[in-house]
C-alpha atoms as a PDB file:
ATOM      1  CA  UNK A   1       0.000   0.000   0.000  1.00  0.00           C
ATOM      2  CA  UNK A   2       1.653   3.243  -1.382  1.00  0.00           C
ATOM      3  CA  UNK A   3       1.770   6.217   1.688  1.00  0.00           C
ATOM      4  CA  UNK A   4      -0.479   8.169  -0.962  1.00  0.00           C
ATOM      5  CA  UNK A   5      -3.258   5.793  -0.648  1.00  0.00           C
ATOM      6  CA  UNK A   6      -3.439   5.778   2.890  1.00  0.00           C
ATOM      7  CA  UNK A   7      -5.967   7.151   5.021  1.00  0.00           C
ATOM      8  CA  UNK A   8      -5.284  11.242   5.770  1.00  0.00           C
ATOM      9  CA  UNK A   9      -6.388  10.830   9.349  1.00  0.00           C
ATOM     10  CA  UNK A  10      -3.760   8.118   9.826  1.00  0.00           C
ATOM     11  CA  UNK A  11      -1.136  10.263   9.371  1.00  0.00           C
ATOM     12  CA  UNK A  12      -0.806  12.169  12.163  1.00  0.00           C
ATOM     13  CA  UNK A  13      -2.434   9.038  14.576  1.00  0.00           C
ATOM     14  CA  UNK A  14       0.207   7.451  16.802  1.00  0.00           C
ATOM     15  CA  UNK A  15       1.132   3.897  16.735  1.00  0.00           C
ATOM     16  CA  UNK A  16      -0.108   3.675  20.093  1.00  0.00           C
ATOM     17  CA  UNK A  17      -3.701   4.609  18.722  1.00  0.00           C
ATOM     18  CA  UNK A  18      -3.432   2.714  15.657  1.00  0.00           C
ATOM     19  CA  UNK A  19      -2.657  -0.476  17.704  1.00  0.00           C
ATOM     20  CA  UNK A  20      -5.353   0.249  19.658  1.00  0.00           C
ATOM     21  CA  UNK A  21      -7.841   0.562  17.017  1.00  0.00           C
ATOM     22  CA  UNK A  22      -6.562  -3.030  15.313  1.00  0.00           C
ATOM     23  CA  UNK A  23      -7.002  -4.113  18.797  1.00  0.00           C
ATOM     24  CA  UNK A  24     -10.376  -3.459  18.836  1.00  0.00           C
ATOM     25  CA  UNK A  25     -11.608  -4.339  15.453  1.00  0.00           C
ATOM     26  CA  UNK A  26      -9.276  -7.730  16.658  1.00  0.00           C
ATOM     27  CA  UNK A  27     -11.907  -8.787  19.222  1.00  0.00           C
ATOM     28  CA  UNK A  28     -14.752  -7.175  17.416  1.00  0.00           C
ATOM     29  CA  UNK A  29     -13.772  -9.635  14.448  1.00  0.00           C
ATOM     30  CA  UNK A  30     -13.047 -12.934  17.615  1.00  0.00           C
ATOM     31  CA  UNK A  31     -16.736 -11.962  18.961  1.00  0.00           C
ATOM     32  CA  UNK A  32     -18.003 -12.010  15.431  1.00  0.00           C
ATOM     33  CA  UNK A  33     -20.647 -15.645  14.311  1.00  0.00           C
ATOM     34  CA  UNK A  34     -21.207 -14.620  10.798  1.00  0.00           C
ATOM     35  CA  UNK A  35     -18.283 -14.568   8.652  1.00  0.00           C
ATOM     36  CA  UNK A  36     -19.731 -12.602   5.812  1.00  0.00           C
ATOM     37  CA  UNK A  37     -20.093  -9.724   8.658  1.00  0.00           C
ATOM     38  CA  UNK A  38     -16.047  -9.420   9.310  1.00  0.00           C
ATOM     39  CA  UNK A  39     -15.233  -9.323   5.379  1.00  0.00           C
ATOM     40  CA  UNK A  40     -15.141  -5.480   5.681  1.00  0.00           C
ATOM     41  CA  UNK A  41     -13.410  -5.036   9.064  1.00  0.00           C
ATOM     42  CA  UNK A  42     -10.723  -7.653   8.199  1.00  0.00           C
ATOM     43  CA  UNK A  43      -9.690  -5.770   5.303  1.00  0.00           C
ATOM     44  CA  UNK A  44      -9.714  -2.806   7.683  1.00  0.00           C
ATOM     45  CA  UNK A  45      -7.736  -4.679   9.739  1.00  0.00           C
ATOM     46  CA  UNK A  46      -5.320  -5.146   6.946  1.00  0.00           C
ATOM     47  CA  UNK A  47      -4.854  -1.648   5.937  1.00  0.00           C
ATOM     48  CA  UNK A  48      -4.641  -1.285   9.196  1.00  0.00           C
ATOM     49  CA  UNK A  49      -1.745  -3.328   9.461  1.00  0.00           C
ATOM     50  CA  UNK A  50       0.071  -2.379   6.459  1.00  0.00           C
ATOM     51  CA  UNK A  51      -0.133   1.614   8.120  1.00  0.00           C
ATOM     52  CA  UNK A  52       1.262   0.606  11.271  1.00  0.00           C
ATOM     53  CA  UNK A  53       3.839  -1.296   9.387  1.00  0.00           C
ATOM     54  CA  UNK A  54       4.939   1.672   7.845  1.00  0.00           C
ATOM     55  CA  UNK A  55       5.345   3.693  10.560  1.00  0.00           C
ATOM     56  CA  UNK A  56       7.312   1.711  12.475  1.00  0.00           C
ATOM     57  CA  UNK A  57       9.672   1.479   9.555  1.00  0.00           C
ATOM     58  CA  UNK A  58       9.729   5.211   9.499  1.00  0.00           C
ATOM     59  CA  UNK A  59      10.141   5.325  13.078  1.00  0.00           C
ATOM     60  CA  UNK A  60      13.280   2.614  13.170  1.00  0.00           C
ATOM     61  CA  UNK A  61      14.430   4.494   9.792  1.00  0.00           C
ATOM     62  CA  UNK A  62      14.604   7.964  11.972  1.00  0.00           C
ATOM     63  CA  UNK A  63      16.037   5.986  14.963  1.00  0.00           C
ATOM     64  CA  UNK A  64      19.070   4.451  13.473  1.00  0.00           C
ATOM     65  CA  UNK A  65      20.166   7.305  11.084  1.00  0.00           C
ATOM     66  CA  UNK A  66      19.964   9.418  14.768  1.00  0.00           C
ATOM     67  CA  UNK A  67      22.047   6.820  16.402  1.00  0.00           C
ATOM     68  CA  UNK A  68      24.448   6.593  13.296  1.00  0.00           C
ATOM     69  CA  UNK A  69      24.725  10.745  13.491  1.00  0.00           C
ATOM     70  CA  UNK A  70      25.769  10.500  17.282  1.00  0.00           C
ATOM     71  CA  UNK A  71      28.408   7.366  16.948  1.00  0.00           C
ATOM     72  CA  UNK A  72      29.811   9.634  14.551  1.00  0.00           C
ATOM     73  CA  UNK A  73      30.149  12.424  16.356  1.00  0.00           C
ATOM     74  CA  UNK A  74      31.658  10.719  19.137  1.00  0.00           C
ATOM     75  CA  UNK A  75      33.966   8.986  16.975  1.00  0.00           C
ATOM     76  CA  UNK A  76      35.255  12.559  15.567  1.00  0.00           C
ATOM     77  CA  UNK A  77      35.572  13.588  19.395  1.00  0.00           C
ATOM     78  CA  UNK A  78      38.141  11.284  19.849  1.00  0.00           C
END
């Protein structure tokens, strides 16, 4: 799923949120008899997914080219 297809309220939603809200279509889907019901809110669930996926990629992306930026700058300390 390409960033430009995704939801504009997801964008600036936490992962924390996000979680929360595949949490709850989760047991919504577990408390669920008819399967023809949960078609719709398991392919929520999989956009879903796929947003918080990206994300956290961003997030780790941002993380490690921080931590890169101050090994460096130690390293040039020395």
């Amino acid at each position: 799923m390409k960033d430009k297809n995704l939801p504009p309220d997801n964008n600036s939603t936490s992962l924390e949120e996000l979680t929360e809200q595949a949490n709850q279509i989760i047991e919504s889907l577990e408390n669920e008899k008819d399967l023809n019901n949960s078609i719709e809110s398991y392919q929520k669930l999989l956009k879903l997914n796929n947003i918080i996926e990206k994300k956290f990629h961003k997030n780790f992306k941002s993380i490690s080219e921080e931590t890169n930026k101050k090994v460096k700058d130690i390293i040039k300390k020395k």
